[in-house]
Protein backbone atom coordinates (compact mmCIF):
# COMPACT_ATOMS: atom_id res chain seq x y z
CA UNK A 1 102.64 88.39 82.53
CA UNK A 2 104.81 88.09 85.14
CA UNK A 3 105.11 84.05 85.10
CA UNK A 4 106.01 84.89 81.41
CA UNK A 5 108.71 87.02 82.33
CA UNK A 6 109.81 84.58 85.45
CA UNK A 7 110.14 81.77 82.29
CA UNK A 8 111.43 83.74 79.53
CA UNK A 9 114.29 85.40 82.18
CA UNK A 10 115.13 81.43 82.60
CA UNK A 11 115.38 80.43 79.06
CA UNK A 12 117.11 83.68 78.27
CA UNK A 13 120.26 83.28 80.80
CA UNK A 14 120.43 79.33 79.35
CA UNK A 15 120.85 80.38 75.81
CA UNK A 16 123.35 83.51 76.80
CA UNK A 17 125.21 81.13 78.67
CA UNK A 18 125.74 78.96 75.38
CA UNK A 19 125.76 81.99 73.08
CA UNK A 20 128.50 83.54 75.48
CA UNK A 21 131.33 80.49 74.60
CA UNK A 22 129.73 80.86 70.60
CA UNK A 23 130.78 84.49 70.79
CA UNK A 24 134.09 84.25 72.53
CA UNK A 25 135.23 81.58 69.66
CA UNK A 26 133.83 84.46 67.06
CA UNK A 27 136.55 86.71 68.92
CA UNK A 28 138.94 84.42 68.85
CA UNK A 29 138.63 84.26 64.87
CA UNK A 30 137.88 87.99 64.34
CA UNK A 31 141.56 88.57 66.37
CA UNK A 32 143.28 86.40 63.53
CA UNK A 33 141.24 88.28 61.34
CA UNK A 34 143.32 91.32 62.54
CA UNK A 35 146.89 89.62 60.97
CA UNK A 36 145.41 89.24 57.66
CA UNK A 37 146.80 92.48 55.17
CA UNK A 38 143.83 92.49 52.44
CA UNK A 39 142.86 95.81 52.74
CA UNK A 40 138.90 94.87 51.85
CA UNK A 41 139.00 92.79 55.19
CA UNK A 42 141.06 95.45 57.21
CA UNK A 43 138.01 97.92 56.11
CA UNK A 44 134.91 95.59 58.08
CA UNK A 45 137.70 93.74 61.13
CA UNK A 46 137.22 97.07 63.45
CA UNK A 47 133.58 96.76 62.86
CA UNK A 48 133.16 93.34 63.58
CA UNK A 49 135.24 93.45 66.29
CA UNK A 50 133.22 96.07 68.18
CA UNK A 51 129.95 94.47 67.33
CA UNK A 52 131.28 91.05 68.71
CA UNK A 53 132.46 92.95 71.81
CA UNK A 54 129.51 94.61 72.26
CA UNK A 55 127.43 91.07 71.68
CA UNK A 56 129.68 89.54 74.54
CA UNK A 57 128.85 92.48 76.77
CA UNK A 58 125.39 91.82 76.97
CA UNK A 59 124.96 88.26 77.44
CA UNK A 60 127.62 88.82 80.24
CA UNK A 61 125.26 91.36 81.37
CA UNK A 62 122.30 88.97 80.92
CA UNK A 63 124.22 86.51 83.50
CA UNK A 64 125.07 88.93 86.26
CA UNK A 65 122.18 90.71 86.14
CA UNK A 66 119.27 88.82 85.22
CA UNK A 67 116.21 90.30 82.89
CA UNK A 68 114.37 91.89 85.61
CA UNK A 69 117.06 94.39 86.07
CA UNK A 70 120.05 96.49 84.45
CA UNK A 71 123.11 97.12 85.08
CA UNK A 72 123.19 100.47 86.67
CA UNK A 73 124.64 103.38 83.52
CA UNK A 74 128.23 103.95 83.96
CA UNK A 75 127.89 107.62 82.60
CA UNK A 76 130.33 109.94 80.61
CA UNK A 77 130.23 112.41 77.78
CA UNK A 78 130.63 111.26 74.10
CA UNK A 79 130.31 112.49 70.93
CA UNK A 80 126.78 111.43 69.78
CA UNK A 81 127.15 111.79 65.94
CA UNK A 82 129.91 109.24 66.30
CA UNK A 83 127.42 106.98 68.07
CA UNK A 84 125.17 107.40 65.87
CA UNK A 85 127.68 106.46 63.11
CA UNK A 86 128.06 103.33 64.93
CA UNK A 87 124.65 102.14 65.02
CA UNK A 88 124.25 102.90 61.29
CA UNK A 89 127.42 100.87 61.14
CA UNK A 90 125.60 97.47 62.81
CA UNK A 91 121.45 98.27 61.10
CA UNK A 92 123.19 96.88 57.61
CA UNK A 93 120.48 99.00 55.52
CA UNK A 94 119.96 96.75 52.71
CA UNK A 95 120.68 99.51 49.61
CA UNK A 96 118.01 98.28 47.83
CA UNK A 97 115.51 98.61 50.35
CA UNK A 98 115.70 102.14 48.80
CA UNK A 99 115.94 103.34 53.05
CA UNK A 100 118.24 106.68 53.73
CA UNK A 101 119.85 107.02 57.03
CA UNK A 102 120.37 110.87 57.98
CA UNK A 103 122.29 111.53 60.69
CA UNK A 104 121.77 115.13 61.64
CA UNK A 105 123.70 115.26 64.86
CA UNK A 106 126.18 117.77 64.55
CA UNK A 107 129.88 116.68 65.15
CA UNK A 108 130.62 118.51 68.47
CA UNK A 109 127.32 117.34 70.12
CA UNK A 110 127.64 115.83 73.41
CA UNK A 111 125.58 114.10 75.40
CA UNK A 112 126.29 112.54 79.25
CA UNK A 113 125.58 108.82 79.19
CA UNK A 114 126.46 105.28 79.20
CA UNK A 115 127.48 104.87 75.55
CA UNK A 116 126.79 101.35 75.62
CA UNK A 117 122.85 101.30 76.96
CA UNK A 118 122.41 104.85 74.37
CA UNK A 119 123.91 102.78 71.74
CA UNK A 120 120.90 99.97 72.46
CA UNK A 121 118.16 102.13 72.97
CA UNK A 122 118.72 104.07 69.22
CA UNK A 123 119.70 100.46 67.56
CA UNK A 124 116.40 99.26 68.82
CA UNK A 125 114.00 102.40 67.94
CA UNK A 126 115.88 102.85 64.22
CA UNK A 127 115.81 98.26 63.86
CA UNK A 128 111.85 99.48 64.71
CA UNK A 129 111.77 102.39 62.09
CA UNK A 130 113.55 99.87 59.55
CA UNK A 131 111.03 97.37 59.59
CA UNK A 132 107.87 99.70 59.33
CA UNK A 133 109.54 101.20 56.07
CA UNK A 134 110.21 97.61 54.83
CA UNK A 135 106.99 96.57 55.58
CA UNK A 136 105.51 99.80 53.56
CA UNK A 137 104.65 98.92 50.21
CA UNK A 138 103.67 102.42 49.33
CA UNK A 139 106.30 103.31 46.38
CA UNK A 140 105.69 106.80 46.37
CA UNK A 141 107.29 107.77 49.64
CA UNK A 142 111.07 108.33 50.70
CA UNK A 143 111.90 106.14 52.75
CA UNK A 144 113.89 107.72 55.41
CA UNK A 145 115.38 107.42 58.87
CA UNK A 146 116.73 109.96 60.92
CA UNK A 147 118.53 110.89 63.93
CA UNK A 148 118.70 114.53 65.46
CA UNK A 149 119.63 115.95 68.50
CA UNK A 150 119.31 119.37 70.66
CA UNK A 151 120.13 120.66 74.24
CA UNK A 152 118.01 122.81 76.61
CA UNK A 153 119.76 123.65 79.19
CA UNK A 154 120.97 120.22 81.02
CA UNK A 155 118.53 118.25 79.19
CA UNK A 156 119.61 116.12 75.99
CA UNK A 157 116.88 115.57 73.81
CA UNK A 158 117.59 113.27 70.86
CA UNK A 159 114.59 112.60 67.96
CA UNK A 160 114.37 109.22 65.95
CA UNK A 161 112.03 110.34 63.03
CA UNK A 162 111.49 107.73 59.98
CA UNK A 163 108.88 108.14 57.03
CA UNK A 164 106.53 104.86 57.72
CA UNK A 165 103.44 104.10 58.01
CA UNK A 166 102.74 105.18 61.27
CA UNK A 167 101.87 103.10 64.33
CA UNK A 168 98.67 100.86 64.64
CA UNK A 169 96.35 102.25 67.40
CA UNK A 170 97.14 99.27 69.66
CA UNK A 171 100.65 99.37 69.67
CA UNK A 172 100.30 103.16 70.82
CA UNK A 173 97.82 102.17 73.55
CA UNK A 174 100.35 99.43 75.17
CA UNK A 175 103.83 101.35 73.62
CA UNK A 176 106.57 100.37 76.06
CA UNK A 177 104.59 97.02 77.43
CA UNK A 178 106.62 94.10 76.63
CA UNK A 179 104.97 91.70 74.98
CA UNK A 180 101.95 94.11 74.34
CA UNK A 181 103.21 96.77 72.72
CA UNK A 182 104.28 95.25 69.25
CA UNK A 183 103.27 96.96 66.26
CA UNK A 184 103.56 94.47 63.61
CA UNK A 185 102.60 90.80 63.50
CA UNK A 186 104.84 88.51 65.29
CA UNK A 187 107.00 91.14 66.96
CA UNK A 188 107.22 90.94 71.06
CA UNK A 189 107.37 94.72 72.14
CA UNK A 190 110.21 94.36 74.00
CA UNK A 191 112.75 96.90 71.75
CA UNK A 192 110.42 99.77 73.02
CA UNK A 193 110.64 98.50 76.78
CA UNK A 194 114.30 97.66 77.17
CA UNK A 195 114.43 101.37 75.39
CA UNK A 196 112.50 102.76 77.81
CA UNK A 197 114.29 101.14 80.67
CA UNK A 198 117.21 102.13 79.88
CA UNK A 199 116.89 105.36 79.59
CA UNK A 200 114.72 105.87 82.23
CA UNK A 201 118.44 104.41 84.33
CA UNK A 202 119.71 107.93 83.40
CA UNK A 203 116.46 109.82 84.72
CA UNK A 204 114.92 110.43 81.26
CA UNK A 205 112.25 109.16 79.31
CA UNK A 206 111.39 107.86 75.38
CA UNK A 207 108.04 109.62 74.30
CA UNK A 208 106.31 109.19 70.78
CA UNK A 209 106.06 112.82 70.08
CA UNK A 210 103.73 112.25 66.25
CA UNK A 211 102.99 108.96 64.42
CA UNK A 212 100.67 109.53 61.73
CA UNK A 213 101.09 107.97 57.65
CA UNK A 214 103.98 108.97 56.49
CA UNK A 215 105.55 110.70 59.63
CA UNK A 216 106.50 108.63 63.01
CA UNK A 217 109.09 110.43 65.56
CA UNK A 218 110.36 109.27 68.75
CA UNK A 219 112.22 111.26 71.29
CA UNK A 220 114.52 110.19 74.05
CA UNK A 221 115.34 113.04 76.83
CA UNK A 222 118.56 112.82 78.70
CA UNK A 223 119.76 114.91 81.75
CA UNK A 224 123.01 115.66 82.77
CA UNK A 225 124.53 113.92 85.67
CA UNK A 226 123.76 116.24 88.46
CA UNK A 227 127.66 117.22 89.49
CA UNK A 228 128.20 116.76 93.40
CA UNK A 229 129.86 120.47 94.96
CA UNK A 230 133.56 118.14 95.34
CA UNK A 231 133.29 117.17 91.50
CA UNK A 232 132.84 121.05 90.57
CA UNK A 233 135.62 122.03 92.81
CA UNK A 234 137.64 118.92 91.21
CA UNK A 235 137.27 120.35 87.81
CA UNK A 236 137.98 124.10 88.62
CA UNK A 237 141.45 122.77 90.09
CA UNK A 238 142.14 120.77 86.59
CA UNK A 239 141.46 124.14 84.81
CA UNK A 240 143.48 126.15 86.86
């Protein structure tokens, strides 16, 4: 496994390298994009904008830091429900897949973390949820995906619940094992593990909580940034 990794690290920082100068000409349009006064294209330029930003982030990520390692979380609080929004914004649910996306986050909820690794790990459990509804041909059930969130004390705890199938017994055995851990033929496992990664970066963890037909929910725990005794006394002086 790890010679795999070793070789697919390689091939992966040769085609970001390439994708990177694809990308950066996709910016270059999307900014002309910006000029034009249709109101249709107006509506999706923002979006695209953010999604090709957000593409060029990572493969610049991908070159500085390899596969074998993250950047370190550059943490602050955000509003999750618009986060959520977001990735919502970039799954493109096909409307007559007959999915729902439910985002139950409530407007005010905050949550302390990079909002650029959060942003991958719920884009890669709900792209999971998506295809295990797709891949359900049972016409009786609701297909639905949805995202919730609560707060004990300084612990985040955010729930990605969707109304599939349910996990195969061998993807739960090898979960968050790249290249093990797939659940559905030709998949590679690694949404789960980058998820788990990254979240583990902000001293958390993603747990399947209940995967059974019909029901399959994922939670992802994040703590606070523990606050240093100068930052405290830093933000008592700003309320003052």
């Amino acid at each position: 496994e790890r010679r795999h990794l070793a070789d697919l690290g390689l091939a992966v920082s040769k085609i970001n390298h390439d994708m990177r100068n694809v990308l950066a000409s996709a910016q270059l349009i999307s900014d002309r994009l910006r000029r034009v006064q249709e109101p249709s294209v107006q509506a999706v330029v923002p979006k695209l904008v953010r999604s090709l930003d957000r593409a060029v982030a990572y493969t610049e990520g991908v070159l500085a830091y390899g596969r074998t390692q993250e950047a370190p979380p550059s943490r602050r609080r955000l509003r999750l429900r618009q986060l959520v929004d977001e990735v919502h914004d970039m799954l493109g649910i096909d409307p007559e897949s007959g999915i729902e996306f439910d985002n139950q986050v409530d407007p005010g909820f905050e949550v302390d973390a990079d909002s650029e690794q959060l942003y991958r790990v719920l884009a890669n459990l709900c792209r999971n949820a998506i295809q295990a509804m797709a891949g359900d041909r049972d016409n009786t059930v609701v297909k639905r995906l949805g995202i919730a969130a609560d707060r004990t004390g300084s612990i985040t705890r955010i729930l990605v619940s969707d109304t599939g199938p349910g996990l195969p017994q061998k993807a739960r055995e090898n979960l968050f094992a790249a290249f093990r851990g797939a659940a559905r033929s030709g998949g590679t496992g690694l949404g789960l593990a980058i998820a788990q990664e990254l979240v583990r970066a902000h001293g958390g963890a993603v747990e399947l909580l209940e995967s059974r037909g019909g029901r399959t929910v994922f939670s992802v725990t994040v703590p606070d940034q523990p606050v240093t005794l100068e930052q405290a006394r830093d933000s008592l002086r700003r309320q003052a």
